[in-house]
C-alpha atoms as a PDB file:
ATOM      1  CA  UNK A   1     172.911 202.239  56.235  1.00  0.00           C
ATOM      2  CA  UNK A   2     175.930 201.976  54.443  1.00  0.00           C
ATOM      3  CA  UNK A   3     179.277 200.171  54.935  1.00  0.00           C
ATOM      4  CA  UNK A   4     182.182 201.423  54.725  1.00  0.00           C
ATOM      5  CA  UNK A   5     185.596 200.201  54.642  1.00  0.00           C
ATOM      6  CA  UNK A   6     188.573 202.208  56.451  1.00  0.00           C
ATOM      7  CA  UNK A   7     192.169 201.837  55.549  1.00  0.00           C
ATOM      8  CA  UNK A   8     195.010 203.721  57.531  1.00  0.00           C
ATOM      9  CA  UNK A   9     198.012 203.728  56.901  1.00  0.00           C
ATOM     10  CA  UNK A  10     200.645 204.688  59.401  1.00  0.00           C
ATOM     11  CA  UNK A  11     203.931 206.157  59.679  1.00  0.00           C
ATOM     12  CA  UNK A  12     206.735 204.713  61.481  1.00  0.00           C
ATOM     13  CA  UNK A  13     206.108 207.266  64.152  1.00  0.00           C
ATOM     14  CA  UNK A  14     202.597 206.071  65.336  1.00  0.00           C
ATOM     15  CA  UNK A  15     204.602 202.564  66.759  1.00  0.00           C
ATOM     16  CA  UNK A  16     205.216 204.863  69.443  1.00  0.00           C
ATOM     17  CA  UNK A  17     201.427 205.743  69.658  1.00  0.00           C
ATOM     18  CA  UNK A  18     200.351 202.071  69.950  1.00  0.00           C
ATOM     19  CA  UNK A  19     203.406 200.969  72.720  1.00  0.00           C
ATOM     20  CA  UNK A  20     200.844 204.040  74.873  1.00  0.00           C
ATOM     21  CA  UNK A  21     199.324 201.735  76.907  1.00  0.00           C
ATOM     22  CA  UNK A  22     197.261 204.606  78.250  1.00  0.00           C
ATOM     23  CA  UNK A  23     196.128 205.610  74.941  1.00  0.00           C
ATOM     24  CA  UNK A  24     195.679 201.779  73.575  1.00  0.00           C
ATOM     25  CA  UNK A  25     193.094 201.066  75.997  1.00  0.00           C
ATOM     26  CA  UNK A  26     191.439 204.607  75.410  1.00  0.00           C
ATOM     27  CA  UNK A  27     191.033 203.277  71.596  1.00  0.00           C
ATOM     28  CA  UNK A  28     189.680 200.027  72.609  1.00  0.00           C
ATOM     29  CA  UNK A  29     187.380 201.687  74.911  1.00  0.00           C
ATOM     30  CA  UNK A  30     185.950 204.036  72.190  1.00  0.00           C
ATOM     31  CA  UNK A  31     185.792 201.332  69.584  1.00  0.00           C
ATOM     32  CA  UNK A  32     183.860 199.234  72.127  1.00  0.00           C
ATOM     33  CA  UNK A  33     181.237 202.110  72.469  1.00  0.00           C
ATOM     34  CA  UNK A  34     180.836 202.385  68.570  1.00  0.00           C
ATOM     35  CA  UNK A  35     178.762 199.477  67.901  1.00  0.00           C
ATOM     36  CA  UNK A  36     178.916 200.780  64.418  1.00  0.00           C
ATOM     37  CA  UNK A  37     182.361 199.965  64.012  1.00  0.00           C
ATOM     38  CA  UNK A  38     181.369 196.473  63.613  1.00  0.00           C
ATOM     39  CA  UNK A  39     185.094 195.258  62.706  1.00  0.00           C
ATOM     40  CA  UNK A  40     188.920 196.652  62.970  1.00  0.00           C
ATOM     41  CA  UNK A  41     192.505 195.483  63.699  1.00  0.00           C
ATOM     42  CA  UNK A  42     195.707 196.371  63.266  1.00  0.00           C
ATOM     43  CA  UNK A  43     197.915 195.470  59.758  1.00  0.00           C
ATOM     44  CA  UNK A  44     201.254 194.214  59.069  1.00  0.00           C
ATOM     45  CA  UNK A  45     202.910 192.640  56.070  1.00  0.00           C
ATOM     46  CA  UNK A  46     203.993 190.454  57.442  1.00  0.00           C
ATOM     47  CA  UNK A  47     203.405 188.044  60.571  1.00  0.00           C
ATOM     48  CA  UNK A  48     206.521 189.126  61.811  1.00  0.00           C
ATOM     49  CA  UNK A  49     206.473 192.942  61.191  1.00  0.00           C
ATOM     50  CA  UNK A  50     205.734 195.724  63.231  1.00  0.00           C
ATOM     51  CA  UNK A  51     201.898 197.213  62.446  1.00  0.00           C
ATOM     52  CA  UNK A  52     202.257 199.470  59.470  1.00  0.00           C
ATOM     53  CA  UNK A  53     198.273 200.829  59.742  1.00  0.00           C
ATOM     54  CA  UNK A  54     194.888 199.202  59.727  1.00  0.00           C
ATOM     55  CA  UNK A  55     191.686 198.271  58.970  1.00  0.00           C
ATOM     56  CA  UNK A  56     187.956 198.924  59.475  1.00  0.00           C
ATOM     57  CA  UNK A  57     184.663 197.776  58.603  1.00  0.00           C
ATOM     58  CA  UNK A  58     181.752 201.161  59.487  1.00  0.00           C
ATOM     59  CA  UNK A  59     178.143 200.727  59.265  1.00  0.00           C
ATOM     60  CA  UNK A  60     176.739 204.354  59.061  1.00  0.00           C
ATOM     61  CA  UNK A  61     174.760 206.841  57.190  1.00  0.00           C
ATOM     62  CA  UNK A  62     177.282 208.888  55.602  1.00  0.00           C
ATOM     63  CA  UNK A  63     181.152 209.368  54.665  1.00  0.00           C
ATOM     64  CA  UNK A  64     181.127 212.327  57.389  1.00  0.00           C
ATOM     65  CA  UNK A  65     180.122 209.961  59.870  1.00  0.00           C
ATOM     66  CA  UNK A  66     182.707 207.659  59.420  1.00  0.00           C
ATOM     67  CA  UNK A  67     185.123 210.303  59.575  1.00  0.00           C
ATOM     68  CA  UNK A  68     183.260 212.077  63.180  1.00  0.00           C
ATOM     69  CA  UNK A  69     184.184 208.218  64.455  1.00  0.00           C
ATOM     70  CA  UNK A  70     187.986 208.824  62.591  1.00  0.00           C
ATOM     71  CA  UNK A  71     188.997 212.555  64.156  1.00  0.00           C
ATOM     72  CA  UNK A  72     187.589 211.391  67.814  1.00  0.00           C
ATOM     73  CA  UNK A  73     189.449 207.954  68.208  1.00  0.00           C
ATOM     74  CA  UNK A  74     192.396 208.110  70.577  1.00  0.00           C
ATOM     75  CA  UNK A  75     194.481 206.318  68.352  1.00  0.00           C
ATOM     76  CA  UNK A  76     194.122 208.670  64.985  1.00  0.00           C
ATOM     77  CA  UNK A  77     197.272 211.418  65.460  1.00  0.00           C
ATOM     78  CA  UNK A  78     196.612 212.927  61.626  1.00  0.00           C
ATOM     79  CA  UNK A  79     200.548 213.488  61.776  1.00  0.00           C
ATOM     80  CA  UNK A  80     201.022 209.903  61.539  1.00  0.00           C
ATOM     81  CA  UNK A  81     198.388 208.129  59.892  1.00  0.00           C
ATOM     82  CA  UNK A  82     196.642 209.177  57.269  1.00  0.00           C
ATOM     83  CA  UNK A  83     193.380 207.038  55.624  1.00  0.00           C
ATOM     84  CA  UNK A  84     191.098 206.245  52.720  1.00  0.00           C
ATOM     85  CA  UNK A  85     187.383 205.269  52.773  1.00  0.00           C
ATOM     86  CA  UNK A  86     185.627 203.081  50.846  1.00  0.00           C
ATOM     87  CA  UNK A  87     182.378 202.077  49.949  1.00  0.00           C
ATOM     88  CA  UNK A  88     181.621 198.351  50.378  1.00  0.00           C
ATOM     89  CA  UNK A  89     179.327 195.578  49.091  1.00  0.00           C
ATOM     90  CA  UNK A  90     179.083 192.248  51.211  1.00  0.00           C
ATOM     91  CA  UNK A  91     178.716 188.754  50.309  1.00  0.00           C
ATOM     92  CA  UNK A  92     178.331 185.539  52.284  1.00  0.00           C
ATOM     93  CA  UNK A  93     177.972 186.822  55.601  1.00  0.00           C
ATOM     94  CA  UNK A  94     174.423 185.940  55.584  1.00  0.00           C
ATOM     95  CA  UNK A  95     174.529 184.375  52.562  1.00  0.00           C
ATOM     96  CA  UNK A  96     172.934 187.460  51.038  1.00  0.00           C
ATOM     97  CA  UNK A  97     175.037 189.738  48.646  1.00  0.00           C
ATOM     98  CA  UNK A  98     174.592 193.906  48.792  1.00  0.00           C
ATOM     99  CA  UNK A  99     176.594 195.916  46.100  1.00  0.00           C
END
């Protein structure tokens, strides 16, 4: 397996997307079933800024499966937040280092 590292980056318009309470607990549902989303949160620039996108860390086999778990999250509206993927190498998690 491979991990992967997801940055979005949002519009201004998906603010309105997260204040969905509806749709905010659809998306943590969904990343709760994807134990392969090991890690993701919302950025800001700032502490005291409004989210402006975010960030994942995806254990799986291929780039097309991290973007099957991208196109059927509740929160991705492709209008409004678009994304890159990356390849990543770890170190110190378990004190072992994979590049």
């Amino acid at each position: 397996m491979t991990r992967w590292v997801v940055i979005f980056r949002d519009q201004p318009e998906m603010l309105k997307i997260r204040s969905d309470k509806a749709r905010r607990d659809a998306h943590v549902s969904y990343a709760k079933a994807h134990p392969e989303l090991l890690i993701g949160g919302g950025i800001k620039s700032d502490i005291e800024a409004d989210f402006c996108g975010a960030l994942w860390v995806v254990e799986a086999g291929s780039r097309q499966e991290v973007e099957n778990l991208i196109a059927a999250d509740p929160f991705y509206v492709a209008q409004y937040r678009k994304y890159e993927i990356f390849t990543w190498g770890k170190i110190l998690e378990d004190q072992t280092v994979t590049l």
